[in-house]
Structures are given as C-alpha cells and as structure tokens.
N, C-alpha and C. Protein backbone atom coordinates (compact mmCIF):
# COMPACT_ATOMS: atom_id res chain seq x y z
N UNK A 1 20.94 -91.43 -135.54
CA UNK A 1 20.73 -91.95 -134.22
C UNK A 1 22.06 -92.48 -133.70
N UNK A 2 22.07 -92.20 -132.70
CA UNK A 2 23.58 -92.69 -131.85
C UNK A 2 23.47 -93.52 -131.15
N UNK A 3 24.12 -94.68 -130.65
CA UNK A 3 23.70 -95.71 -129.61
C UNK A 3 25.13 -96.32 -128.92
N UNK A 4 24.90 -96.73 -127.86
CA UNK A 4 26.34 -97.45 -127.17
C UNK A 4 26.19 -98.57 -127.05
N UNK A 5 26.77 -99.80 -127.27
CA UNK A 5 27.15 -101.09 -127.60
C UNK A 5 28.40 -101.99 -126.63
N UNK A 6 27.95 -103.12 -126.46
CA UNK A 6 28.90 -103.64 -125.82
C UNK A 6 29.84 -105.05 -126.50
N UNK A 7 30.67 -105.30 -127.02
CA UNK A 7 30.75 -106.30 -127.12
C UNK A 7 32.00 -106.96 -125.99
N UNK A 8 31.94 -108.58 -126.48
CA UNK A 8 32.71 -109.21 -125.07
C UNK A 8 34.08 -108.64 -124.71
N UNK A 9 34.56 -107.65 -125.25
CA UNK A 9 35.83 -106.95 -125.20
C UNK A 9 36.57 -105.43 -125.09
N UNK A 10 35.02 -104.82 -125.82
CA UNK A 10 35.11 -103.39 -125.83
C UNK A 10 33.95 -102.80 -125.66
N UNK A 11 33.91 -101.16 -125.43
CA UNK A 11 32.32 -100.27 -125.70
C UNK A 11 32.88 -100.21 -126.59
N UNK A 12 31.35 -99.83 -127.70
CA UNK A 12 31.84 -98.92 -128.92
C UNK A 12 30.32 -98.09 -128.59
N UNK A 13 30.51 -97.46 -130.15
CA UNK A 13 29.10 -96.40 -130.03
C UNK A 13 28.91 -96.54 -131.67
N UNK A 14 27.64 -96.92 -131.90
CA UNK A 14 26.78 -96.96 -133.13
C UNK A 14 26.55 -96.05 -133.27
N UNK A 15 26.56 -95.78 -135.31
CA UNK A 15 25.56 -94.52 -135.77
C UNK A 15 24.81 -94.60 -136.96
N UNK A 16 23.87 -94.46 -136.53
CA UNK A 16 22.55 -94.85 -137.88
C UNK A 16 22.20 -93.37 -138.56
N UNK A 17 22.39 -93.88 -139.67
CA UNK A 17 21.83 -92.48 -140.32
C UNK A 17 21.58 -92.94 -141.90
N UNK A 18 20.94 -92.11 -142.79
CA UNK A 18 20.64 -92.13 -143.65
C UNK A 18 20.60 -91.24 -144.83
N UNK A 19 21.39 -91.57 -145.99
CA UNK A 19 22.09 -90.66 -147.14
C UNK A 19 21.57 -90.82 -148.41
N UNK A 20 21.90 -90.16 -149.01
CA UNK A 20 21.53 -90.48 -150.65
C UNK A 20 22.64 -91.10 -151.19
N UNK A 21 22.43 -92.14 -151.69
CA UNK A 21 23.07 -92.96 -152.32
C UNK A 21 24.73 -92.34 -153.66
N UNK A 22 24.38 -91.02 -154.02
CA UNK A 22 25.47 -90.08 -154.31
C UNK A 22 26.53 -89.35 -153.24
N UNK A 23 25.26 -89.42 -151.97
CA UNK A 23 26.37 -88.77 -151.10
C UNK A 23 27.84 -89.67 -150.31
N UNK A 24 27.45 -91.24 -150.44
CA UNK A 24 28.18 -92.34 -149.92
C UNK A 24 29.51 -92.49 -150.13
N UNK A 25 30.16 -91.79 -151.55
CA UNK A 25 31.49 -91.75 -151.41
C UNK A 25 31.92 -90.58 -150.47
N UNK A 26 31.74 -89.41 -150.38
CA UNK A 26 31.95 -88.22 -149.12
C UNK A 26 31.91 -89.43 -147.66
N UNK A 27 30.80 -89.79 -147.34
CA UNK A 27 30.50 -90.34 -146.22
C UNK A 27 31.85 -91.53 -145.62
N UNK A 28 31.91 -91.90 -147.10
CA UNK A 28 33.42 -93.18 -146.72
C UNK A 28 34.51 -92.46 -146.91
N UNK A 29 34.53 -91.78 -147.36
CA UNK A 29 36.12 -90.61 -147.11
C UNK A 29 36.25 -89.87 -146.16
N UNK A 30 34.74 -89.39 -145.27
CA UNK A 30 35.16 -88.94 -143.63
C UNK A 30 35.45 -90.19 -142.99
N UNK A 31 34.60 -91.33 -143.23
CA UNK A 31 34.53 -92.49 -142.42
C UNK A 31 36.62 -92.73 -142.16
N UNK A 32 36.89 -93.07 -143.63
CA UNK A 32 38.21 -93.75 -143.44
C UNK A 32 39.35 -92.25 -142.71
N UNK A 33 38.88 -90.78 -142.97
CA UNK A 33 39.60 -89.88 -142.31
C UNK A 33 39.71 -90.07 -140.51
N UNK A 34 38.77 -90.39 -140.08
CA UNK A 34 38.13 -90.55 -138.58
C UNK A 34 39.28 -92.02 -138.44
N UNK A 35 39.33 -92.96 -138.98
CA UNK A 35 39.65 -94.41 -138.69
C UNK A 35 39.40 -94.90 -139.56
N UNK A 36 40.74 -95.31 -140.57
CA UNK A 36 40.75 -95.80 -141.51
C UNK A 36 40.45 -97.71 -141.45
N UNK A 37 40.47 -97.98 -139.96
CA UNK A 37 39.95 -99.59 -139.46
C UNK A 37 38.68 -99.34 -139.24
N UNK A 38 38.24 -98.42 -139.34
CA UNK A 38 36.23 -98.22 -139.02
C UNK A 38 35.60 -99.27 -139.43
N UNK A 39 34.58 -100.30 -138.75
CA UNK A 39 34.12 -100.76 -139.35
C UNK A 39 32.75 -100.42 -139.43
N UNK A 40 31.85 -100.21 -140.84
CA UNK A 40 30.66 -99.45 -141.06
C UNK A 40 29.77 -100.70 -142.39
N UNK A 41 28.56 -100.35 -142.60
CA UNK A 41 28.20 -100.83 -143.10
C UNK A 41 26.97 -100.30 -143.80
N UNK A 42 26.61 -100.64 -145.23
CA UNK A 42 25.73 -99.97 -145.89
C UNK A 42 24.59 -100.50 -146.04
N UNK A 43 23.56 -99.84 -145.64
CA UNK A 43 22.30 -101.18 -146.43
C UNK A 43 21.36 -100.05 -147.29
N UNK A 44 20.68 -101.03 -148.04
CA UNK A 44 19.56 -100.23 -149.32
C UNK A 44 18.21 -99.66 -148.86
N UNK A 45 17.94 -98.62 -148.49
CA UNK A 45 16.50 -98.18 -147.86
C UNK A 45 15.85 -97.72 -149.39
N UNK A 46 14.99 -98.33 -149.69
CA UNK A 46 13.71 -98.15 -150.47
C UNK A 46 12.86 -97.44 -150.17
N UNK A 47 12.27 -97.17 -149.26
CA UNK A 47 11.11 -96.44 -148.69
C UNK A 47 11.35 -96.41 -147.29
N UNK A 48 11.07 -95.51 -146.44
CA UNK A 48 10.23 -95.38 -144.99
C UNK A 48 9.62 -94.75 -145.00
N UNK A 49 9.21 -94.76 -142.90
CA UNK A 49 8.26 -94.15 -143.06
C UNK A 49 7.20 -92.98 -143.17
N UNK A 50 8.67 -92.09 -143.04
CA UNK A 50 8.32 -90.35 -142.85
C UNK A 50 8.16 -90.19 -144.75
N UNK A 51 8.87 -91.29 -145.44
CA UNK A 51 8.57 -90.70 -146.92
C UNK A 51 9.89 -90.29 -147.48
N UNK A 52 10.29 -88.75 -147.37
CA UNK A 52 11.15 -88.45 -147.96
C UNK A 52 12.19 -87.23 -147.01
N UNK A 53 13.12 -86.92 -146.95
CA UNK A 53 13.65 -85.70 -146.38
C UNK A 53 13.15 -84.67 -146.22
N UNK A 54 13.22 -84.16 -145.37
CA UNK A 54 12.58 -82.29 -145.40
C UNK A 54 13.83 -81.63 -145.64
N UNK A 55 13.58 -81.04 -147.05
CA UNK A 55 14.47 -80.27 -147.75
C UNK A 55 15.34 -79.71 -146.67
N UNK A 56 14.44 -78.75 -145.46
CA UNK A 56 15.42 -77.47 -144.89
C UNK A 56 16.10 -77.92 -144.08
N UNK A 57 15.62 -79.38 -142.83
CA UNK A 57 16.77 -80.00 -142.30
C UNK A 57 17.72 -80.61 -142.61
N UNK A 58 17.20 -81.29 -144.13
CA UNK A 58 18.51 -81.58 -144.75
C UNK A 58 20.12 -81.12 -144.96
N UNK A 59 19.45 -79.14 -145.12
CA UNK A 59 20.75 -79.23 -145.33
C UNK A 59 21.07 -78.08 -144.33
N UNK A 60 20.30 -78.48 -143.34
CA UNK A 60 20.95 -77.73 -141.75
C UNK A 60 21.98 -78.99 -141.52
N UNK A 61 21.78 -80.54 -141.04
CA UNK A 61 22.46 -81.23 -141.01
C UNK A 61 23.83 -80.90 -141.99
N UNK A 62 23.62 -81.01 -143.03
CA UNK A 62 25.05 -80.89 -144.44
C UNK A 62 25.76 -79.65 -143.92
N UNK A 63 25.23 -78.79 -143.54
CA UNK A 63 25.98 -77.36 -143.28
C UNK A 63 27.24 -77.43 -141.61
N UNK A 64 26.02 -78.50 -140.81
CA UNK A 64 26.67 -78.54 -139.71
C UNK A 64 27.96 -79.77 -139.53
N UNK A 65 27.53 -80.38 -140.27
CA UNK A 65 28.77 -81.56 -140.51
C UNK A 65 29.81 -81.82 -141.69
N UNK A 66 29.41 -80.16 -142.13
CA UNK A 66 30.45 -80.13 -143.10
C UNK A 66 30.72 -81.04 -144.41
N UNK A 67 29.19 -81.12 -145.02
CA UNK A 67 29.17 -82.32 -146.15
C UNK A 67 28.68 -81.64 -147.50
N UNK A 68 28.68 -80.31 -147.25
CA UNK A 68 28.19 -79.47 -148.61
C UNK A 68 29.50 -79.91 -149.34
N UNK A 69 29.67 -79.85 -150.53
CA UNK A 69 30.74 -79.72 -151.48
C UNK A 69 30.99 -78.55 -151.84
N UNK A 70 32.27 -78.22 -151.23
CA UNK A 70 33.01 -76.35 -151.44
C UNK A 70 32.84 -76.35 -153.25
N UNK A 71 32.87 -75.33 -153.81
CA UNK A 71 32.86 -75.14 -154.98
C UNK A 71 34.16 -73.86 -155.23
C-alpha cells in the first residue's frame, strides 16, 4: 500500500507491505540502494486476515520488482 504524508517540513510517501521474514535482508539492501538515509521500519505480523499469501501473486509481485534471487 502506498500513501502520502505530511510532516511540519516535508511530503513524503509511505509504503506498507509485507515479507517473509528471510526475504528482509534483500528488502534492506534495495532500501539502503534507493537512500541509504531511508528511514523504514520493521514490525512482527503473526497472523492476518486474508491468512496466508497466494502463492501465484506472490511471485508476480517478486518477478516485477525484481526480488527473485538470480541463480
């Protein structure tokens, strides 16, 4: 999810999304490639409420943002 933000000085633009906990080092090595001052933040999802990923969008997303691991 994408969102735009204001604080007393700047826009920025939020992004919510959600990974597998293996994929998080990739995720902070685009993060710091993009802006190595990024500031981002991690939190622990246990459950929601759709359950679990749907395998095939999963890795339409990975394919389109370039997060498969080349072999």
């Amino acid at each position: 999810m994408l969102t735009f933000g204001r604080s007393s000085f700047r826009f920025g633009i939020a992004v919510f999304t959600t990974i597998h906990r293996r994929e998080l080092e990739q995720v902070e090595k685009i993060i710091h490639e993009l802006n190595p001052k990024m500031f981002y933040s991690v939190e622990e999802v246990r459950a929601s409420s759709d359950g679990v990923f749907h395998p095939g969008r999963r890795q339409q997303l990975m394919k389109k943002f370039d997060l498969i691991k080349k072999k």
